[in-house]
Protein backbone atom coordinates (compact mmCIF):
# COMPACT_ATOMS: atom_id res chain seq x y z
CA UNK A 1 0.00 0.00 0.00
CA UNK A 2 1.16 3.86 -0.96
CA UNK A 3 2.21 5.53 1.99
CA UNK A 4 -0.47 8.23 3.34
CA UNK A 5 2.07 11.22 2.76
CA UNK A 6 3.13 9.96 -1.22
CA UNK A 7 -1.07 9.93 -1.60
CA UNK A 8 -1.24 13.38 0.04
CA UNK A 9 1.88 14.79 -1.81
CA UNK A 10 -0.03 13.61 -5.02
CA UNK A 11 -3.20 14.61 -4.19
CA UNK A 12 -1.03 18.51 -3.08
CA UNK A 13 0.38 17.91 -6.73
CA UNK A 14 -2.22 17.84 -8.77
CA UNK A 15 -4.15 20.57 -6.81
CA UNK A 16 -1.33 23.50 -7.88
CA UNK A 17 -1.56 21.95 -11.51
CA UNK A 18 -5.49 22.90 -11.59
CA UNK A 19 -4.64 26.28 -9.72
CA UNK A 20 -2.66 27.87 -13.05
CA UNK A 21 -5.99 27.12 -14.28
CA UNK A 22 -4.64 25.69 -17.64
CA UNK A 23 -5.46 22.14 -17.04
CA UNK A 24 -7.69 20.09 -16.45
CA UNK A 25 -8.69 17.77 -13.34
CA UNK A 26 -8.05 14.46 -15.02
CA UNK A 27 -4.78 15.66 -16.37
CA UNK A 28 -3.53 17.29 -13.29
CA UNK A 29 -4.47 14.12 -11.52
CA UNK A 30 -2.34 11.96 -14.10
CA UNK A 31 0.70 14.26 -14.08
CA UNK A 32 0.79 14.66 -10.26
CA UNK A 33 0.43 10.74 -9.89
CA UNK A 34 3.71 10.74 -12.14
CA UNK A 35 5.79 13.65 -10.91
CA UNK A 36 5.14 12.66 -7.11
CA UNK A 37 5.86 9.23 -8.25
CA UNK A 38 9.53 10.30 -10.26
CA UNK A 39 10.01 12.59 -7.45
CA UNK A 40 10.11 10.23 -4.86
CA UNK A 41 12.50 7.91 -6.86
CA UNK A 42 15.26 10.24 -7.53
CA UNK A 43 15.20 11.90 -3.95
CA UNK A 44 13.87 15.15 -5.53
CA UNK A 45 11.47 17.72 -3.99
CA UNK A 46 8.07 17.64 -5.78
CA UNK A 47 7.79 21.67 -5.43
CA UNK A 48 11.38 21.85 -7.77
CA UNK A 49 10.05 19.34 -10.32
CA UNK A 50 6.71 21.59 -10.74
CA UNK A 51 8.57 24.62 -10.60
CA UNK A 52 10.35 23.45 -13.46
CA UNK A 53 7.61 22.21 -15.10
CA UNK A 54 5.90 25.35 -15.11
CA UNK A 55 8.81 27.37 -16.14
CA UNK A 56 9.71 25.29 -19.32
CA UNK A 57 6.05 24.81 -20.25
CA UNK A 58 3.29 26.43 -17.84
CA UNK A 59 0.48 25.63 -20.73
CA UNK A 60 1.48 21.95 -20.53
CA UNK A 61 1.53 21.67 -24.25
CA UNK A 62 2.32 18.01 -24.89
CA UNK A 63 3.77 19.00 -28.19
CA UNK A 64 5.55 22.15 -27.18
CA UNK A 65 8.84 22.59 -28.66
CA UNK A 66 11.09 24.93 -28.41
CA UNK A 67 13.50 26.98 -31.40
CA UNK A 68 16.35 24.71 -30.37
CA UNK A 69 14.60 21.49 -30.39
CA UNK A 70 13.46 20.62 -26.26
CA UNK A 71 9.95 18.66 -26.41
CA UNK A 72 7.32 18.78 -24.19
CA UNK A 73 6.33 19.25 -20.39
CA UNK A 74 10.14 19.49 -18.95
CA UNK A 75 11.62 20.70 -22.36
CA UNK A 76 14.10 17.72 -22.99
CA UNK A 77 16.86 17.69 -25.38
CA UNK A 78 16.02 14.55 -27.63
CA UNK A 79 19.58 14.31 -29.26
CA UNK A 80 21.09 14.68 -25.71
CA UNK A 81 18.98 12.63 -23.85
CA UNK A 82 17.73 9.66 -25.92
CA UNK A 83 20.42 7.66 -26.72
CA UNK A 84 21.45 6.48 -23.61
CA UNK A 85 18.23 6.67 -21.87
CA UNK A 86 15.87 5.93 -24.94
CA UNK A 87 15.79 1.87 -23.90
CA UNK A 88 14.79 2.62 -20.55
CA UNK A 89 12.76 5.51 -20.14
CA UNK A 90 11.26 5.07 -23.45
CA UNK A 91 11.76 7.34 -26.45
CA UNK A 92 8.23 9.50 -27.30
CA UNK A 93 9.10 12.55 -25.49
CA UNK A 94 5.55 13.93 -26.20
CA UNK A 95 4.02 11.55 -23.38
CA UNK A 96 3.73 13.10 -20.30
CA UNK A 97 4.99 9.94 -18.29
CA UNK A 98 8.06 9.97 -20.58
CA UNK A 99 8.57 13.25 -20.15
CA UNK A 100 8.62 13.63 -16.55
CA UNK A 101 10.96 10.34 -16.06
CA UNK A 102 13.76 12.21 -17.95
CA UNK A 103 13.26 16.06 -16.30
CA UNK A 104 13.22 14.39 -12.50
CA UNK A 105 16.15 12.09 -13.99
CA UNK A 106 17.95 14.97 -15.62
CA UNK A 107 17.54 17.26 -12.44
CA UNK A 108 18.66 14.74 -10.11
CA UNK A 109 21.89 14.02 -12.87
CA UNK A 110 23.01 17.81 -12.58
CA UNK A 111 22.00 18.08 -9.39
CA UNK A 112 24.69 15.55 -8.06
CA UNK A 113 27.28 17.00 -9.99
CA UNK A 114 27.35 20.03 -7.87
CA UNK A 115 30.71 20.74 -5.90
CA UNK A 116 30.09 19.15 -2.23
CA UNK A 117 31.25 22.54 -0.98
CA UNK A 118 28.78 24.43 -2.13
CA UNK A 119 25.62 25.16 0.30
CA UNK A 120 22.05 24.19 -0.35
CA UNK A 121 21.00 27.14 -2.37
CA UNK A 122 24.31 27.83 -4.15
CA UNK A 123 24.03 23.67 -5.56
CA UNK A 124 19.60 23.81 -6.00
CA UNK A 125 20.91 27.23 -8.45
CA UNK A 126 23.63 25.10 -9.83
CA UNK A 127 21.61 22.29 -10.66
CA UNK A 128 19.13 24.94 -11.81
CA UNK A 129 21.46 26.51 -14.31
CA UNK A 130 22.96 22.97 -15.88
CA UNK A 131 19.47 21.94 -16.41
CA UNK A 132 18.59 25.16 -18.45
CA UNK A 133 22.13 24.99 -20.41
CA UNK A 134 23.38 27.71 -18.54
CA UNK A 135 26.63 26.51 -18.46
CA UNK A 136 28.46 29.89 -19.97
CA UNK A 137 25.45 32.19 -20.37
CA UNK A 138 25.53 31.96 -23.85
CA UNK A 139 22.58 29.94 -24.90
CA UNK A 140 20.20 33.11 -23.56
CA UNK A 141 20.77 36.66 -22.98
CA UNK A 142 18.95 35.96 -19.69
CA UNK A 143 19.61 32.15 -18.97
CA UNK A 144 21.09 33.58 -15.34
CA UNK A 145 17.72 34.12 -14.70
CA UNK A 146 16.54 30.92 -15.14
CA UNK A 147 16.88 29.57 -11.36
CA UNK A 148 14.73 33.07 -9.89
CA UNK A 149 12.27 32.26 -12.47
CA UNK A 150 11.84 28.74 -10.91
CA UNK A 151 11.76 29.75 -7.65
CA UNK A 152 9.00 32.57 -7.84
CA UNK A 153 7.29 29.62 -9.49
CA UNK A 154 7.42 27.61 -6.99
CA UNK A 155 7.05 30.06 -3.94
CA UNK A 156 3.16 31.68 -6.13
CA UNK A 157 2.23 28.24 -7.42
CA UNK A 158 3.32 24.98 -4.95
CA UNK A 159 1.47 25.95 -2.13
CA UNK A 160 -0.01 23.21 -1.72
CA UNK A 161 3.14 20.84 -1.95
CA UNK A 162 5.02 23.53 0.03
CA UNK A 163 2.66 23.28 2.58
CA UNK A 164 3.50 27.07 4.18
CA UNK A 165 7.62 25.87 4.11
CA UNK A 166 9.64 28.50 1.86
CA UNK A 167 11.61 27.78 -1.04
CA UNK A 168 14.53 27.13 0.84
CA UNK A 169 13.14 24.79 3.21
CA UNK A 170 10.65 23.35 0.97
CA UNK A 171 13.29 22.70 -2.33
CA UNK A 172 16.92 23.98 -1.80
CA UNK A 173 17.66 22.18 1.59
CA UNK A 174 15.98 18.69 1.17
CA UNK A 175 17.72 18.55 -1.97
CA UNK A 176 21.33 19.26 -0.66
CA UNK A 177 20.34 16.83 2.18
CA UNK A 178 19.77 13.80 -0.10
CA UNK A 179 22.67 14.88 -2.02
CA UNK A 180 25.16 14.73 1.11
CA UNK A 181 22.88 11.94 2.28
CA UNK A 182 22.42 13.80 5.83
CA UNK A 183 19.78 13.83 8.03
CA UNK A 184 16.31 15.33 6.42
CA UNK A 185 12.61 15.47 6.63
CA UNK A 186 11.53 11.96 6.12
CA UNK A 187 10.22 10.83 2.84
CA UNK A 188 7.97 7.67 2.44
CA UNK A 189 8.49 5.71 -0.63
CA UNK A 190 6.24 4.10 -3.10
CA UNK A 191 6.41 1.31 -5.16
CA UNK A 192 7.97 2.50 -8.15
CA UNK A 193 10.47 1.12 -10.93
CA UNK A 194 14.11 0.64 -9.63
CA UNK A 195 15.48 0.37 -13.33
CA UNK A 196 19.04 0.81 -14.01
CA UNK A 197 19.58 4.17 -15.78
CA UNK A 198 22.50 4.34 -17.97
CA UNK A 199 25.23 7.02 -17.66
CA UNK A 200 23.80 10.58 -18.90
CA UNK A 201 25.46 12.48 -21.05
CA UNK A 202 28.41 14.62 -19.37
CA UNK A 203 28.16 18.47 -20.53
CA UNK A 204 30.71 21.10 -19.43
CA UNK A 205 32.56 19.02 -17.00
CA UNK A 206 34.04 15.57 -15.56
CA UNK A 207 34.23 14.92 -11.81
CA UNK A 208 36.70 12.06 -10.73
CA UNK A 209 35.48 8.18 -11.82
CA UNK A 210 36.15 6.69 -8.70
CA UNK A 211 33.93 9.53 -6.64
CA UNK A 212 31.25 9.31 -9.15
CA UNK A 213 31.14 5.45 -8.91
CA UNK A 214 31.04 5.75 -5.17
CA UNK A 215 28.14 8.36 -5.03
CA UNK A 216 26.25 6.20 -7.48
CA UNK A 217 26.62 3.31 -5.27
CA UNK A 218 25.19 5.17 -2.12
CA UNK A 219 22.08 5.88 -3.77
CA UNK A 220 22.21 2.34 -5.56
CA UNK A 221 21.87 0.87 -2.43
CA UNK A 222 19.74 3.43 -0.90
CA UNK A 223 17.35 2.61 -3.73
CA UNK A 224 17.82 -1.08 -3.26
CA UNK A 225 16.79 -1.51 0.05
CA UNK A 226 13.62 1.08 -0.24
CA UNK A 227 12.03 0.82 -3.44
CA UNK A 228 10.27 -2.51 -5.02
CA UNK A 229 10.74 -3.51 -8.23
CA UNK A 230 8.15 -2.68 -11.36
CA UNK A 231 6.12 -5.76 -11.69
CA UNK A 232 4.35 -4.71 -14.96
């Protein structure tokens, strides 16, 4: 059985969705079951992956695509992304369920290649800007930007995932906690897929082998001993 808190996370979810009031309740009800669900998996705040959401796409076009190719709700790169995790998280970036597997995946990918000395809102920005590209500032005048633009969206539109917490407590610091796998607010877990991902593409920078190996293996066996196989 779901944990009461993973129902009431979804059920906070899909709530914000219908409160932009450019979406429908069955809709909001399947992307929130999703999100929530990819959310929990990766050891990512809900309130960062609808932030995001909302920022790339807050009509929730399934089509949307932008002038340099990104598709749909999370605005994934297809000629990035797909080839290495096309045979697991499927390939139609158009479906919403697609979709969100690869933004939570991607966010928790840049996410965990943030320095350990940086602080919890120095490495949620961080993350912020490698998702976005943001890498130089040259992809957009304003791609800086990018990480306020998430955060206002979270702190006017997840207040019902946020649940009165701020941005920092609500995104920034239980991210930075499961990074440095410290102590932070307890998260129940559902019964989702614990598929091996393949590595994702590496953009701007390498970090050592052996420390990446080693991180990977925390949360491998963090993973392992929490979250039950897909039995589809």
């Amino acid at each position: 059985m779901q944990h009461p808190q993973f129902r009431r996370d979804i059920a906070a979810f899909a709530a914000d969705l219908r409160g932009t009031g450019q979406i429908d309740d069955a809709r909001a009800d399947s992307i929130a079951r999703v999100a929530v669900r990819e959310a929990y998996h990766r050891r990512v705040p809900p309130a960062l992956v609808l932030g995001v959401m909302l920022t790339e796409n807050d009509a929730f076009k399934r089509n949307a695509r932008s002038k340099v190719g990104a598709l749909g709700l999370m605005q994934i790169m297809p000629r990035l992304w797909t080839p290495n995790l096309g045979p697991i998280l499927g390939r139609n970036l158009k479906d919403d369920e697609t979709n969100l597997r690869y933004g939570v995946y991607i966010l928790k990918h840049f996410a965990r290649e943030t320095p350990d000395t940086l602080d919890a809102t120095a490495a949620t920005r961080t993350a912020l800007l490698r998702y976005n590209g943001c890498v130089r500032g040259k992809n957009t005048p304003d791609c800086r930007a990018y990480p306020d633009k998430v955060r206002r969206h979270v702190e006017r539109d997840a207040r019902n995932v946020c649940a009165g917490r701020g941005y920092h407590d609500c995104v920034a610091l239980p991210l930075w906690a499961a990074l440095r796998d410290t102590l932070s607010p307890k998260q129940p877990v559902s019964t989702v897929a614990n598929n091996d991902v393949p590595p994702a593409p590496v953009m701007d920078r390498s970090r050592p082998a052996a420390r990446r190996v080693a991180r990977a293996e925390r949360m491998g066996n963090y993973l392992l001993g929490l979250v039950s196989p897909r039995t589809e």
